[in-house]
C-alpha atoms as a PDB file:
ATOM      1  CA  UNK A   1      -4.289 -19.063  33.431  1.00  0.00           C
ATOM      2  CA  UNK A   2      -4.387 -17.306  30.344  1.00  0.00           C
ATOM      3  CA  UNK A   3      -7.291 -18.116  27.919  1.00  0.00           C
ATOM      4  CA  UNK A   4      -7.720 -18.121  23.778  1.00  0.00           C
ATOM      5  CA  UNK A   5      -9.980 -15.575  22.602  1.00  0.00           C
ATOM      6  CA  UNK A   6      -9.749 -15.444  18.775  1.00  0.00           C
ATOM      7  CA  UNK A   7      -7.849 -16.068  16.199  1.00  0.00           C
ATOM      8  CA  UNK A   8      -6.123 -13.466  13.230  1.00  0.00           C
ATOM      9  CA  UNK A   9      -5.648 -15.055   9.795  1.00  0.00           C
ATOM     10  CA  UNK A  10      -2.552 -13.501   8.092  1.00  0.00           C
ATOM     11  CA  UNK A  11      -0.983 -13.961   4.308  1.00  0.00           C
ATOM     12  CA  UNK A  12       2.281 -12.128   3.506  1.00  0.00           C
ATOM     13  CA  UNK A  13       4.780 -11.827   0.474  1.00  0.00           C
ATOM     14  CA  UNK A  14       8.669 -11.882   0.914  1.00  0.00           C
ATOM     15  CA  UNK A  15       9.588  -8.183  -0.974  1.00  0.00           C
ATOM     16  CA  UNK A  16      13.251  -8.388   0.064  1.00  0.00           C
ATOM     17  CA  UNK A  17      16.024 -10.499   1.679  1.00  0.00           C
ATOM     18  CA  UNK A  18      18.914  -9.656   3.739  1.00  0.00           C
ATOM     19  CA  UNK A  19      21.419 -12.200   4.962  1.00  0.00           C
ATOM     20  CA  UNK A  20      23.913 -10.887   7.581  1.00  0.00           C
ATOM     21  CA  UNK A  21      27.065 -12.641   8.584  1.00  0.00           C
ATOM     22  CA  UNK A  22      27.778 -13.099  12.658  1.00  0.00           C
ATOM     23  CA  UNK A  23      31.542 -14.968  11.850  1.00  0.00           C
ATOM     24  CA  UNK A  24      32.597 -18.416  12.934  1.00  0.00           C
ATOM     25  CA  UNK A  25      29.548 -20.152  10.347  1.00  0.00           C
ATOM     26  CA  UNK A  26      26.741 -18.281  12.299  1.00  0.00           C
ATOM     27  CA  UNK A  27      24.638 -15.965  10.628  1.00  0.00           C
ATOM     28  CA  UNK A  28      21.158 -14.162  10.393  1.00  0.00           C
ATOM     29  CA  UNK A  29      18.168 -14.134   7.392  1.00  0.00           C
ATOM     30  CA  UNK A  30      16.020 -11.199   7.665  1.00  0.00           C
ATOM     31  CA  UNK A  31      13.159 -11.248   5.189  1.00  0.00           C
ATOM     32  CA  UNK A  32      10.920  -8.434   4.658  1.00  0.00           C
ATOM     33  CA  UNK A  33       7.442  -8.842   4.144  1.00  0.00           C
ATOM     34  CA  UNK A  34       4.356  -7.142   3.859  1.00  0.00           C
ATOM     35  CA  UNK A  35       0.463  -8.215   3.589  1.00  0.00           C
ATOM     36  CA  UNK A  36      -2.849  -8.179   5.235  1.00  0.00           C
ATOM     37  CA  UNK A  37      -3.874  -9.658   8.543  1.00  0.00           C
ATOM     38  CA  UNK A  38      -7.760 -10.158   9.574  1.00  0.00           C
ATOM     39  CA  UNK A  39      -8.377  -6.585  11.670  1.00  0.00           C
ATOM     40  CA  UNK A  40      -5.249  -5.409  10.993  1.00  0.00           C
ATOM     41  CA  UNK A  41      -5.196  -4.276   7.401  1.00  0.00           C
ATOM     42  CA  UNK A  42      -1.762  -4.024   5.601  1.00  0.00           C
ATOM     43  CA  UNK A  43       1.193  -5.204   7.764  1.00  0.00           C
ATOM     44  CA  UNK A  44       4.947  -4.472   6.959  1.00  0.00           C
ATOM     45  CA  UNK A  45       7.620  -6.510   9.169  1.00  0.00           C
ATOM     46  CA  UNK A  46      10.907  -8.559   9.137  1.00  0.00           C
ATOM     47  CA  UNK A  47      10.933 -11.886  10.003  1.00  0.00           C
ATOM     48  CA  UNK A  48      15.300 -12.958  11.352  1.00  0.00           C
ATOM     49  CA  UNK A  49      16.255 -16.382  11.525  1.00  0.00           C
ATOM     50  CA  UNK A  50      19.184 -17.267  13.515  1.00  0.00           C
ATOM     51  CA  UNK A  51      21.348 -19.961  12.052  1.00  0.00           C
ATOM     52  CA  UNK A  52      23.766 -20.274  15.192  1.00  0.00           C
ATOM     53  CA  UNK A  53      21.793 -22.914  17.069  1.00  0.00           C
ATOM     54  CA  UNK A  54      20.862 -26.231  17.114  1.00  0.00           C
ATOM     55  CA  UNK A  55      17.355 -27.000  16.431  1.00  0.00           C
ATOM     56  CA  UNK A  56      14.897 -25.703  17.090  1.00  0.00           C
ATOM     57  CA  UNK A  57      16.272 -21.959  16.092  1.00  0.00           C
ATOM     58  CA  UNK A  58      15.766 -18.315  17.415  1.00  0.00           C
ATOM     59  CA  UNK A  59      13.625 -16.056  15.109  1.00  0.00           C
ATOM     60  CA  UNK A  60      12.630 -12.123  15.988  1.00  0.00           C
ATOM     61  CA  UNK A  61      10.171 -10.258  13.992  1.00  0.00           C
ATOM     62  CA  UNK A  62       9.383  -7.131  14.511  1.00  0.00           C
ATOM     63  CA  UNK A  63       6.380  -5.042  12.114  1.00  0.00           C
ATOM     64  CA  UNK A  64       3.426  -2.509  11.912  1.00  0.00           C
ATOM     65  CA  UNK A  65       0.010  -2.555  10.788  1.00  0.00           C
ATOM     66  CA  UNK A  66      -1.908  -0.050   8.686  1.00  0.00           C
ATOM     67  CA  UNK A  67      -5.397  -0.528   9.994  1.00  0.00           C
ATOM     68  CA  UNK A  68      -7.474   1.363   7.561  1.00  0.00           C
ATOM     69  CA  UNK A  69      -9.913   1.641  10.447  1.00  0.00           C
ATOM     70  CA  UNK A  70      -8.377   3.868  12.160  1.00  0.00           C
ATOM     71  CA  UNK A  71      -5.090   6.395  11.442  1.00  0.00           C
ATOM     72  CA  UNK A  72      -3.034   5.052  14.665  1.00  0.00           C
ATOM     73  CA  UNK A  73      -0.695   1.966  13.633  1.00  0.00           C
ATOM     74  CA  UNK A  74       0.072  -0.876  16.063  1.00  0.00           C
ATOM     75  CA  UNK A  75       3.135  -1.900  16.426  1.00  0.00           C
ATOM     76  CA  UNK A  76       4.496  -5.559  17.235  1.00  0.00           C
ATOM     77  CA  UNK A  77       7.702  -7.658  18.730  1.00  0.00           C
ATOM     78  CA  UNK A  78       8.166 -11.479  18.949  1.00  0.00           C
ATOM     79  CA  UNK A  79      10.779 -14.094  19.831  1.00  0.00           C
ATOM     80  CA  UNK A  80      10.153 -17.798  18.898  1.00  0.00           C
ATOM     81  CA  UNK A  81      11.339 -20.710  17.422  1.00  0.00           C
ATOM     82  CA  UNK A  82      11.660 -21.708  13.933  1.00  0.00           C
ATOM     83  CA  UNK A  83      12.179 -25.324  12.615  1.00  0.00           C
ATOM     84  CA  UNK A  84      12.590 -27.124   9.039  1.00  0.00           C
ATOM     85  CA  UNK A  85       9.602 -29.302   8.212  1.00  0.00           C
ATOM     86  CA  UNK A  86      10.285 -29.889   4.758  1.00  0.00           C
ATOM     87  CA  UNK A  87      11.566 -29.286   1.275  1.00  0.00           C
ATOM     88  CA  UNK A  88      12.427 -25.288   1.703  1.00  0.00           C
ATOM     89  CA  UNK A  89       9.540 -25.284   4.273  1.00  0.00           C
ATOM     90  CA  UNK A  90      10.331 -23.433   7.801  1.00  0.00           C
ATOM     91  CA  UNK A  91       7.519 -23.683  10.669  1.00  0.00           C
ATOM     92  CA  UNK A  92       7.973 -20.457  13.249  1.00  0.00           C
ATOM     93  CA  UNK A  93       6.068 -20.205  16.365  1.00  0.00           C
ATOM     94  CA  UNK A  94       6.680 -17.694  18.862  1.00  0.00           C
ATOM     95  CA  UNK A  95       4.830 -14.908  21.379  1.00  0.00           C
ATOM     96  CA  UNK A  96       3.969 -11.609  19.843  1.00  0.00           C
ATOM     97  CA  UNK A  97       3.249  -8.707  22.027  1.00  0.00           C
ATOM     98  CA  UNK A  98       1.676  -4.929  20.275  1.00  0.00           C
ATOM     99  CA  UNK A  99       1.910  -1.739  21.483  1.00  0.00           C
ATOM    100  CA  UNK A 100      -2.003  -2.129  21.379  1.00  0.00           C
ATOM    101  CA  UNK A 101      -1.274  -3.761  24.815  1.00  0.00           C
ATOM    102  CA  UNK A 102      -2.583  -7.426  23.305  1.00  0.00           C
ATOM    103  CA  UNK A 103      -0.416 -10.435  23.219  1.00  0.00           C
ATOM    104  CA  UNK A 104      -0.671 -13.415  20.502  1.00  0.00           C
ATOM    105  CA  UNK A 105       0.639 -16.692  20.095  1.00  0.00           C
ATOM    106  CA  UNK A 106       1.653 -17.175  16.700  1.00  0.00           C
ATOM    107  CA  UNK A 107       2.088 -20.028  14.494  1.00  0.00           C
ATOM    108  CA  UNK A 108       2.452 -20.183  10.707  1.00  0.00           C
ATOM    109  CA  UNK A 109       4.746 -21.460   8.047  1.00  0.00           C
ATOM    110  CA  UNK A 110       7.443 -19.662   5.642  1.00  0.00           C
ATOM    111  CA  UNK A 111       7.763 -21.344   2.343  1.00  0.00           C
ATOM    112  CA  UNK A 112      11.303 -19.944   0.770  1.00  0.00           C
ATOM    113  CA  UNK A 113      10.452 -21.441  -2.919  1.00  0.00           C
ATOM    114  CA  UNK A 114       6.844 -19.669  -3.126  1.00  0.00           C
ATOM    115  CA  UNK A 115       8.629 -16.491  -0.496  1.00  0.00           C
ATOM    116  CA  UNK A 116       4.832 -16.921   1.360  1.00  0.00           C
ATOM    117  CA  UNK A 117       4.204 -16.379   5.177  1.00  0.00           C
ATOM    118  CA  UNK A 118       0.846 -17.631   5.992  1.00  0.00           C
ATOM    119  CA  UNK A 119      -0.321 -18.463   9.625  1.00  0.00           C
ATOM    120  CA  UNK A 120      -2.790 -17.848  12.530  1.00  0.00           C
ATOM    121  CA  UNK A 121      -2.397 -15.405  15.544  1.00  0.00           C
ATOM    122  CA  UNK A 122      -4.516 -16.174  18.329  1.00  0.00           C
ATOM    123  CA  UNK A 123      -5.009 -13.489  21.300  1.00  0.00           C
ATOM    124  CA  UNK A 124      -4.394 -14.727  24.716  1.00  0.00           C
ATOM    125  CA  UNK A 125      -6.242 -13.037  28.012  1.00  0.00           C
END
């Protein structure tokens, strides 16, 4: 059974939003955002929320991080979940795996109104 080993603070800012139409009143929200996660130095990514299903919804993100560390990036995937918890509040949770060969659970909160993405990572082994 896998195990928690530590935990990555991260704080991004929306810097763009695309919304995509799928037909038939489905559709996708990818926002764009960039800023720093603990270790990982400055991270770009997308976030998509899929509005096609009932609750609790798909999301995929996909980014990079610019560890200053170190001139190799790391790249990440995840699939989750996202759900409304309040006034133009979205919680997304979902399993992130890198190209650094670590995997993270991931759970943090998108605030449309203030276009914030703050949350914790935390490494699984």
């Amino acid at each position: 059974m896998a195990a928690a080993k530590k935990t990555v603070d991260f704080s991004f800012k929306s810097t763009g939003v695309t919304f995509q139409d799928l037909g038939g009143g489905s559709g996708v929200n990818h926002i764009n955002f960039e800023g720093k996660a603990t270790g990982f130095g400055t991270v770009l990514g997308t976030l998509s929320f899929f509005s096609d299903a009932p609750a609790p919804r798909v999301e995929r993100r996909t980014g990079s991080a610019l560890r200053s560390s170190t001139t190799r990036r790391v790249s990440g995937s995840s699939e989750g979940y996202w759900e409304r918890t309040g006034k133009h509040k979205w919680r997304v949770r979902g399993l992130m795996r890198t190209s650094a060969g670590t995997t993270f659970t991931s759970d943090g909160v998108v605030n449309l109104s203030g276009r914030t993405y703050k949350g914790e990572l935390t490494e699984w082994v």
